[in-house]
PDB file of N, CA and C in Angstrom:
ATOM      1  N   UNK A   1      -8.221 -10.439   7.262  1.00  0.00           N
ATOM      2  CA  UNK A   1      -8.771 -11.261   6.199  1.00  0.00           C
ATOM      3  C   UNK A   1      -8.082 -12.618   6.238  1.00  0.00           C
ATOM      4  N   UNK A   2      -8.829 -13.570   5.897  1.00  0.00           N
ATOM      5  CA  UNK A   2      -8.205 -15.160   5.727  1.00  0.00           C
ATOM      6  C   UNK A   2      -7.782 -14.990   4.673  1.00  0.00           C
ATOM      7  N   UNK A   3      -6.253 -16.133   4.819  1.00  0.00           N
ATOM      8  CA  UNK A   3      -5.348 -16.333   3.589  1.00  0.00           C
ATOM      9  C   UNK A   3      -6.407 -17.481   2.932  1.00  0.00           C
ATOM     10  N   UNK A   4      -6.803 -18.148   3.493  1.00  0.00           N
ATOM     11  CA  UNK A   4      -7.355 -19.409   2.974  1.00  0.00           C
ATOM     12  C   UNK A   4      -8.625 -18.538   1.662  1.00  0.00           C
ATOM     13  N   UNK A   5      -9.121 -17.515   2.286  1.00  0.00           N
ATOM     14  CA  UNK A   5     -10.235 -17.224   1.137  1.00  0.00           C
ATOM     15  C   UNK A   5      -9.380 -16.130   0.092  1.00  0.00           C
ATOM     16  N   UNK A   6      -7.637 -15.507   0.006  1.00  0.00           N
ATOM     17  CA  UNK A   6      -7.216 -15.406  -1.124  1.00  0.00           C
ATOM     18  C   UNK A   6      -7.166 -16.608  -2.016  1.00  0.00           C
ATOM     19  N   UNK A   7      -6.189 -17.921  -1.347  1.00  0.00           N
ATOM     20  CA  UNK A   7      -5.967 -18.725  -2.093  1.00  0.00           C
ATOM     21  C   UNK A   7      -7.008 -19.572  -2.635  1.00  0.00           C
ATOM     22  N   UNK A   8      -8.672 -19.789  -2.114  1.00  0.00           N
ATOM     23  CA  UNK A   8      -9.664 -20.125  -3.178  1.00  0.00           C
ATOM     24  C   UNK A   8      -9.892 -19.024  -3.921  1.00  0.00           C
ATOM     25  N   UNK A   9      -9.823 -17.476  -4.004  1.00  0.00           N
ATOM     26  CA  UNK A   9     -10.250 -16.959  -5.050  1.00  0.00           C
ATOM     27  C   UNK A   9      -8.834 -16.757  -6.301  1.00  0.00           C
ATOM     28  N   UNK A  10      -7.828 -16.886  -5.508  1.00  0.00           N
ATOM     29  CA  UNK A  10      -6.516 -17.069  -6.657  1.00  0.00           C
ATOM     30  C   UNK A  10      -6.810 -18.390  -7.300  1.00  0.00           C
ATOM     31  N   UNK A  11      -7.565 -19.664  -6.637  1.00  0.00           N
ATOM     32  CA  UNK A  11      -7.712 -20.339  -7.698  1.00  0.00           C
ATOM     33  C   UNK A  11      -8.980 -20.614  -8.825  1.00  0.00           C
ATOM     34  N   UNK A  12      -9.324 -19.450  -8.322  1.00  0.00           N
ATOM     35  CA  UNK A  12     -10.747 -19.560  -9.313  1.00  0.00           C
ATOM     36  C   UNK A  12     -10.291 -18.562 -10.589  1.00  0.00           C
ATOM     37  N   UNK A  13      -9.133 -17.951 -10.473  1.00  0.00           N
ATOM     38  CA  UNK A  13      -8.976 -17.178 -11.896  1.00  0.00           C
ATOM     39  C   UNK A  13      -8.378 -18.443 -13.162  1.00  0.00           C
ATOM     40  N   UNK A  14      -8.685 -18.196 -13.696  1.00  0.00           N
ATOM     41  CA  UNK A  14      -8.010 -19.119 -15.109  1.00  0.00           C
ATOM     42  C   UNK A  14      -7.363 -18.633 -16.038  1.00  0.00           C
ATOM     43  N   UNK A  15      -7.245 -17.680 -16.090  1.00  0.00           N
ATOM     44  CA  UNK A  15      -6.265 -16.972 -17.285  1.00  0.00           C
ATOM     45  C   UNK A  15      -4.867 -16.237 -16.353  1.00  0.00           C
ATOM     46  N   UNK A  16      -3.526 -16.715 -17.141  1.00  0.00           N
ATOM     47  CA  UNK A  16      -2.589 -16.598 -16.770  1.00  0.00           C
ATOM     48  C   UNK A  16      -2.188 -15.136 -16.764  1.00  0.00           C
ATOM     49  N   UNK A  17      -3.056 -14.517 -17.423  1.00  0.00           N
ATOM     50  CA  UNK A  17      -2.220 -13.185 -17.691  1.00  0.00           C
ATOM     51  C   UNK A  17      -3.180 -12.579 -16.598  1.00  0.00           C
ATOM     52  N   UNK A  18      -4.434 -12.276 -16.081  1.00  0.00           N
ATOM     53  CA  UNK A  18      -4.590 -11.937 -14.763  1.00  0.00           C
ATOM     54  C   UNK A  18      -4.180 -12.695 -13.385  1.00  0.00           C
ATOM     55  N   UNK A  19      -4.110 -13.833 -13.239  1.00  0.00           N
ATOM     56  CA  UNK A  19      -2.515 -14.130 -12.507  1.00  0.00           C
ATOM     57  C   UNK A  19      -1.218 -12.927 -12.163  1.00  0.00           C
ATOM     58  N   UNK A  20      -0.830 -13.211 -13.066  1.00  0.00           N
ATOM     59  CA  UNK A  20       0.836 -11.820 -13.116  1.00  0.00           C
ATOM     60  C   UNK A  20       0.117 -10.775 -13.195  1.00  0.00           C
ATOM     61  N   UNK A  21      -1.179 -10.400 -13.650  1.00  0.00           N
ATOM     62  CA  UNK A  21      -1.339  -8.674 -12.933  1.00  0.00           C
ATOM     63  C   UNK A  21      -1.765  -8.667 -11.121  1.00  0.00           C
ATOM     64  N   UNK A  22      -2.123 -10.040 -11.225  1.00  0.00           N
ATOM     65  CA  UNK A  22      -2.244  -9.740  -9.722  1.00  0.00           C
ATOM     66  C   UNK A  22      -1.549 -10.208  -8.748  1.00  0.00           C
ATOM     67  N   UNK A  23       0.298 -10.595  -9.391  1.00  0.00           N
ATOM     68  CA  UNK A  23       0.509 -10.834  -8.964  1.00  0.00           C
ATOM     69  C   UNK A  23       1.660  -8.923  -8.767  1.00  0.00           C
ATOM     70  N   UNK A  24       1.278  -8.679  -9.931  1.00  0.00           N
ATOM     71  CA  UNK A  24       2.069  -7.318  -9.933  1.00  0.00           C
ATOM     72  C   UNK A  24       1.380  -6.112  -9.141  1.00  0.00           C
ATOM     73  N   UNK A  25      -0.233  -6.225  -8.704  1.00  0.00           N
ATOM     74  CA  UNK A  25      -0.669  -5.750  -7.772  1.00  0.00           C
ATOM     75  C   UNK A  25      -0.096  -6.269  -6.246  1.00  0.00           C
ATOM     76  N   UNK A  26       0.349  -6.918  -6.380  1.00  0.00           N
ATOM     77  CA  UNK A  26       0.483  -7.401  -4.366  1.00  0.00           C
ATOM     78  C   UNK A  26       2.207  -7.097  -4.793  1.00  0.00           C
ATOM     79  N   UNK A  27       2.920  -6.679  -5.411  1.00  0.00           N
ATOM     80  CA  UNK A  27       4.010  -6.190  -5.547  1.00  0.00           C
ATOM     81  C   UNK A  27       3.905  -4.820  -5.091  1.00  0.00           C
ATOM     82  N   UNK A  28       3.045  -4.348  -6.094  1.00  0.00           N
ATOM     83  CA  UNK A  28       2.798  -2.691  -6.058  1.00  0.00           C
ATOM     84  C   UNK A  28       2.404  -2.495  -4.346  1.00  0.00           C
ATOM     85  N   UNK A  29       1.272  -3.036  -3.889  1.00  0.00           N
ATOM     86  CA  UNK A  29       1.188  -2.978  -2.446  1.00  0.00           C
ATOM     87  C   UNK A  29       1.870  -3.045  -1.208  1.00  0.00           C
ATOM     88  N   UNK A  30       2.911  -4.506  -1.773  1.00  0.00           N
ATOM     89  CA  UNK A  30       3.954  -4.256  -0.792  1.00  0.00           C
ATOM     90  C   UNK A  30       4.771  -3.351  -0.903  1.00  0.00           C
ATOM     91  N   UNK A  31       5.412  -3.055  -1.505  1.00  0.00           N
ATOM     92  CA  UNK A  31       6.706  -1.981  -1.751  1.00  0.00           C
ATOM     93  C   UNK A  31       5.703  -0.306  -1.280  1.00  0.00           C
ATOM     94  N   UNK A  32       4.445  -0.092  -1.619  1.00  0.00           N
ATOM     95  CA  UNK A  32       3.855   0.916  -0.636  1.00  0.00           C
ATOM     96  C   UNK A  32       3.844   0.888   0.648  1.00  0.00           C
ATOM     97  N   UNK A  33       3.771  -0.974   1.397  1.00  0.00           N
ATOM     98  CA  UNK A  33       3.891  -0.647   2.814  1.00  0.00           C
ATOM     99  C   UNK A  33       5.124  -0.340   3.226  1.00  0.00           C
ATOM    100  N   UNK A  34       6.208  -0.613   2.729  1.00  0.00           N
ATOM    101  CA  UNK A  34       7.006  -0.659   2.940  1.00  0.00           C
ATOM    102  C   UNK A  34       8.428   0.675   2.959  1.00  0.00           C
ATOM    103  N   UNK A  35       7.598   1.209   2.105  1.00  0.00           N
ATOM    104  CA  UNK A  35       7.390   2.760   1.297  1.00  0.00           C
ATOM    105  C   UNK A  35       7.072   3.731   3.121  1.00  0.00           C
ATOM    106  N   UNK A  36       6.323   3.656   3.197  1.00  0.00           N
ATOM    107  CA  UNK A  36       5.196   3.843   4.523  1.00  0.00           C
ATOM    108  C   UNK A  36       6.180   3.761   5.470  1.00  0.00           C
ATOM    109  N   UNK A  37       6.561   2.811   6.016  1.00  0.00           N
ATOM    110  CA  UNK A  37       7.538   2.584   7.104  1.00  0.00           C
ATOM    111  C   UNK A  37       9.264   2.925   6.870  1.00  0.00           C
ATOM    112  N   UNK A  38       9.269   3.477   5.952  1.00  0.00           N
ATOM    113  CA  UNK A  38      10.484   3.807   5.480  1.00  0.00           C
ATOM    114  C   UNK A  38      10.629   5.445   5.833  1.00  0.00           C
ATOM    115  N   UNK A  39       9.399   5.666   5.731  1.00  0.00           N
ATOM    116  CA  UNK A  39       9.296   7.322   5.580  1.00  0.00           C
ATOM    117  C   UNK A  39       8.882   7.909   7.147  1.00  0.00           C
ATOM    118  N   UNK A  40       9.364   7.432   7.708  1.00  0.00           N
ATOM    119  CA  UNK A  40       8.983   8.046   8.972  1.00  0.00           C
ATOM    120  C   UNK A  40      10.154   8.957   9.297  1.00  0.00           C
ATOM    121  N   UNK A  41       9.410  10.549   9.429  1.00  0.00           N
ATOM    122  CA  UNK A  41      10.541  11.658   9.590  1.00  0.00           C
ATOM    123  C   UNK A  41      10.450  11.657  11.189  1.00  0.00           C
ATOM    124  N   UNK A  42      11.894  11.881  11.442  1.00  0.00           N
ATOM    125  CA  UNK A  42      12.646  12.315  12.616  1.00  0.00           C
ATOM    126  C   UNK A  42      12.726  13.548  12.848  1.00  0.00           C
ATOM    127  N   UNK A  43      12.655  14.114  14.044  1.00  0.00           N
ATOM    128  CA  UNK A  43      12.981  15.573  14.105  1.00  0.00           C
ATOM    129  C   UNK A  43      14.012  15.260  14.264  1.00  0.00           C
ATOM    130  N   UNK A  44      15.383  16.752  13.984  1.00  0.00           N
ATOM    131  CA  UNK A  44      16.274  16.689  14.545  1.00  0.00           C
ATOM    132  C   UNK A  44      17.013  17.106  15.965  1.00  0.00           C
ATOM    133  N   UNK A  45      17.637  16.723  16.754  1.00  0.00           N
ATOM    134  CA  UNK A  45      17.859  17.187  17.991  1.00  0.00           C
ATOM    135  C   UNK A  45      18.964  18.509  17.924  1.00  0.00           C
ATOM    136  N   UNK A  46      18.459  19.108  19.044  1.00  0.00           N
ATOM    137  CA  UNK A  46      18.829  20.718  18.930  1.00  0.00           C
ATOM    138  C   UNK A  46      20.950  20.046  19.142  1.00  0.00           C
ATOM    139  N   UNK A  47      21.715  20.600  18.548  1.00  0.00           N
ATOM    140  CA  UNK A  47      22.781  20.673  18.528  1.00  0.00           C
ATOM    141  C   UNK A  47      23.628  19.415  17.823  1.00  0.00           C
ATOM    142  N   UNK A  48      22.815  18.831  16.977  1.00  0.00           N
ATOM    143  CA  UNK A  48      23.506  17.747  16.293  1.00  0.00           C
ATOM    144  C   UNK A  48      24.241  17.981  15.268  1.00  0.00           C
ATOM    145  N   UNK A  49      23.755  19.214  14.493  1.00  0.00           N
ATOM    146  CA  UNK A  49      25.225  19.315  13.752  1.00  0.00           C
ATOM    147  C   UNK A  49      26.316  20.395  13.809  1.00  0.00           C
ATOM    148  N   UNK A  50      26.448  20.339  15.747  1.00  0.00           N
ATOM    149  CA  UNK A  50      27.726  20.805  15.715  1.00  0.00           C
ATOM    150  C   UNK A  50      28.805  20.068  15.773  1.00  0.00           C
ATOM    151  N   UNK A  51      29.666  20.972  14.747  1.00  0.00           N
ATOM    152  CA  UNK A  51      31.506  20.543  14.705  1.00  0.00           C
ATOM    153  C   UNK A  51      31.092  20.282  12.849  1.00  0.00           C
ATOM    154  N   UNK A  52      29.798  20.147  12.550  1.00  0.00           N
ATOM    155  CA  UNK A  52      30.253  20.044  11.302  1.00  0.00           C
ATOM    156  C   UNK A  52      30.463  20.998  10.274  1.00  0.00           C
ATOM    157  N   UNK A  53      30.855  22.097  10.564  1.00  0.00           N
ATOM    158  CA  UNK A  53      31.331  23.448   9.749  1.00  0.00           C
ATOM    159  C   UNK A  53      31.769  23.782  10.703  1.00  0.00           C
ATOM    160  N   UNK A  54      32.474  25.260   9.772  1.00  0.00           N
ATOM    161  CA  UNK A  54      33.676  25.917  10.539  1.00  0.00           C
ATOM    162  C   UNK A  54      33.066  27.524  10.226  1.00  0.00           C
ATOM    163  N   UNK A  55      33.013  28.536  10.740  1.00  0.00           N
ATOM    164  CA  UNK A  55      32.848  29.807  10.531  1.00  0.00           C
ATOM    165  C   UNK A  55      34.353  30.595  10.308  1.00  0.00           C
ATOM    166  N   UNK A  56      34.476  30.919   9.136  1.00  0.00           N
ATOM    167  CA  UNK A  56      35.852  31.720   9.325  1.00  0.00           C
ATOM    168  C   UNK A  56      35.882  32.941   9.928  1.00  0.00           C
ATOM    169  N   UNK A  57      36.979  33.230  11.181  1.00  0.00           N
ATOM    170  CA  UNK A  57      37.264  34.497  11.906  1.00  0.00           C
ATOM    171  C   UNK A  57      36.863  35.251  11.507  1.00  0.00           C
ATOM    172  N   UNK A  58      37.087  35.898  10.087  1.00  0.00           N
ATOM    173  CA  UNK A  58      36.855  37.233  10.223  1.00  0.00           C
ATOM    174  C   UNK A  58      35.404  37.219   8.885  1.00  0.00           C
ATOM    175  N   UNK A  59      34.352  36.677   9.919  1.00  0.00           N
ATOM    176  CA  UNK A  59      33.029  36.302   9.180  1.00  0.00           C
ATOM    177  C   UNK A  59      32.509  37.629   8.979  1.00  0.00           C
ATOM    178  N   UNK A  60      32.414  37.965  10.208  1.00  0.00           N
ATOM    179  CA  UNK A  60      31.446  39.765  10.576  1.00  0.00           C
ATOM    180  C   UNK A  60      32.395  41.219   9.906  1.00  0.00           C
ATOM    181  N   UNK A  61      33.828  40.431   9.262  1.00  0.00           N
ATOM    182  CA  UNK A  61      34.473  41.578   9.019  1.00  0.00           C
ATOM    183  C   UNK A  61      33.646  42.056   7.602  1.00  0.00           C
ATOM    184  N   UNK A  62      34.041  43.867   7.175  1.00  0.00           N
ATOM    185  CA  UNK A  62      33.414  43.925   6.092  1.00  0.00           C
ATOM    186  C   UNK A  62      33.943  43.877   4.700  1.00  0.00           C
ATOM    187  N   UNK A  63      33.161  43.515   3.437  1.00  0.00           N
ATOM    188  CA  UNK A  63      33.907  42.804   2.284  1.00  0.00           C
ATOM    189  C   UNK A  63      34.244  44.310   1.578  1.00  0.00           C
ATOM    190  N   UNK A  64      35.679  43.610   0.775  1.00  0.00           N
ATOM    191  CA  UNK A  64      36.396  44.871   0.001  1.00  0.00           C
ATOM    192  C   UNK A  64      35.265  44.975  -1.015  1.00  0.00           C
ATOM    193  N   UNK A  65      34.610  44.410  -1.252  1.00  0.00           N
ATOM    194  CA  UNK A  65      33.634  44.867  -2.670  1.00  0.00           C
ATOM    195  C   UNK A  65      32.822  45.680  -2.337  1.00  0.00           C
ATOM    196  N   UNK A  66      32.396  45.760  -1.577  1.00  0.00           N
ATOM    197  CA  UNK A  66      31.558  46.950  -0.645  1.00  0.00           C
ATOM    198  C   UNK A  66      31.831  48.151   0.123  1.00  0.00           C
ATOM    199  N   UNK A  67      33.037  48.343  -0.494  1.00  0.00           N
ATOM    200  CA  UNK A  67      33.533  49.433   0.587  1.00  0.00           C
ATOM    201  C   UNK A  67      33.222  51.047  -0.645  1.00  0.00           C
ATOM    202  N   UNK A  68      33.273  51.270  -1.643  1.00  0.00           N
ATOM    203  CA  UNK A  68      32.271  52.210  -2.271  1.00  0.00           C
ATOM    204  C   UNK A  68      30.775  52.622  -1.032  1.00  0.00           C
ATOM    205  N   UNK A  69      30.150  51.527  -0.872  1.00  0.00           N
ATOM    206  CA  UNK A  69      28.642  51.136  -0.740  1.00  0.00           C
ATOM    207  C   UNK A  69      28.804  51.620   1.007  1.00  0.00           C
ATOM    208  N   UNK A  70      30.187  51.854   1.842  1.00  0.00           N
ATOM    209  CA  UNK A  70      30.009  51.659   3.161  1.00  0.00           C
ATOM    210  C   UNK A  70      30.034  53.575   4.225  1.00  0.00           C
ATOM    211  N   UNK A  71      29.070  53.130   5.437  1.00  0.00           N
ATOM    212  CA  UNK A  71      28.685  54.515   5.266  1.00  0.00           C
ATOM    213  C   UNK A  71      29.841  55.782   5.857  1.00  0.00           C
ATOM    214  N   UNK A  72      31.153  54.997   6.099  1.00  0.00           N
ATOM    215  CA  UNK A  72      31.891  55.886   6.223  1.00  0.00           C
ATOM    216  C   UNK A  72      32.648  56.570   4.751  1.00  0.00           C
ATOM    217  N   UNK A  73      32.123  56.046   3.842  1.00  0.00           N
ATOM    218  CA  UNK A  73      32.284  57.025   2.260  1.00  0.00           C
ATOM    219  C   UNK A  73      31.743  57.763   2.206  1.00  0.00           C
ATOM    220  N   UNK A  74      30.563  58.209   2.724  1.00  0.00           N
ATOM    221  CA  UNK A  74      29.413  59.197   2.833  1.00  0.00           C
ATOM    222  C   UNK A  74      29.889  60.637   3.665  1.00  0.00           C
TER     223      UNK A  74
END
């Protein structure tokens, strides 16, 4: 679209207060494109967040709260 045929129809409005709504529409629009290009998801690559946790040793061991529940009580 030509800028030249916004700025004759921006000057054919005469009332100030549709002015600032349209000027609060081309606000609202930009901050959507911008919105848009902001949001572009990344996959993540296989092994990027290693080193950032730690597994404690004895992960697989079994918990004292459960030992009622374990099947050598049986």
């Amino acid at each position: 679209m030509n800028e030249q045929l916004i700025y004759s129809k921006l000057s054919l409005l005469s009332s100030e207060s549709l002015k600032v709504e349209l000027l609060q529409y081309l606000d609202y629009l930009l901050s959507k494109q911008f919105a848009e290009k902001s949001t572009l998801k990344r996959m993540p690559r296989f092994g990027s967040a290693k080193g950032t946790f730690k597994m404690a040793p004895d992960f697989d061991a079994p918990l004292d709260d459960f030992k009622d529940y374990s099947p050598d009580k049986i």
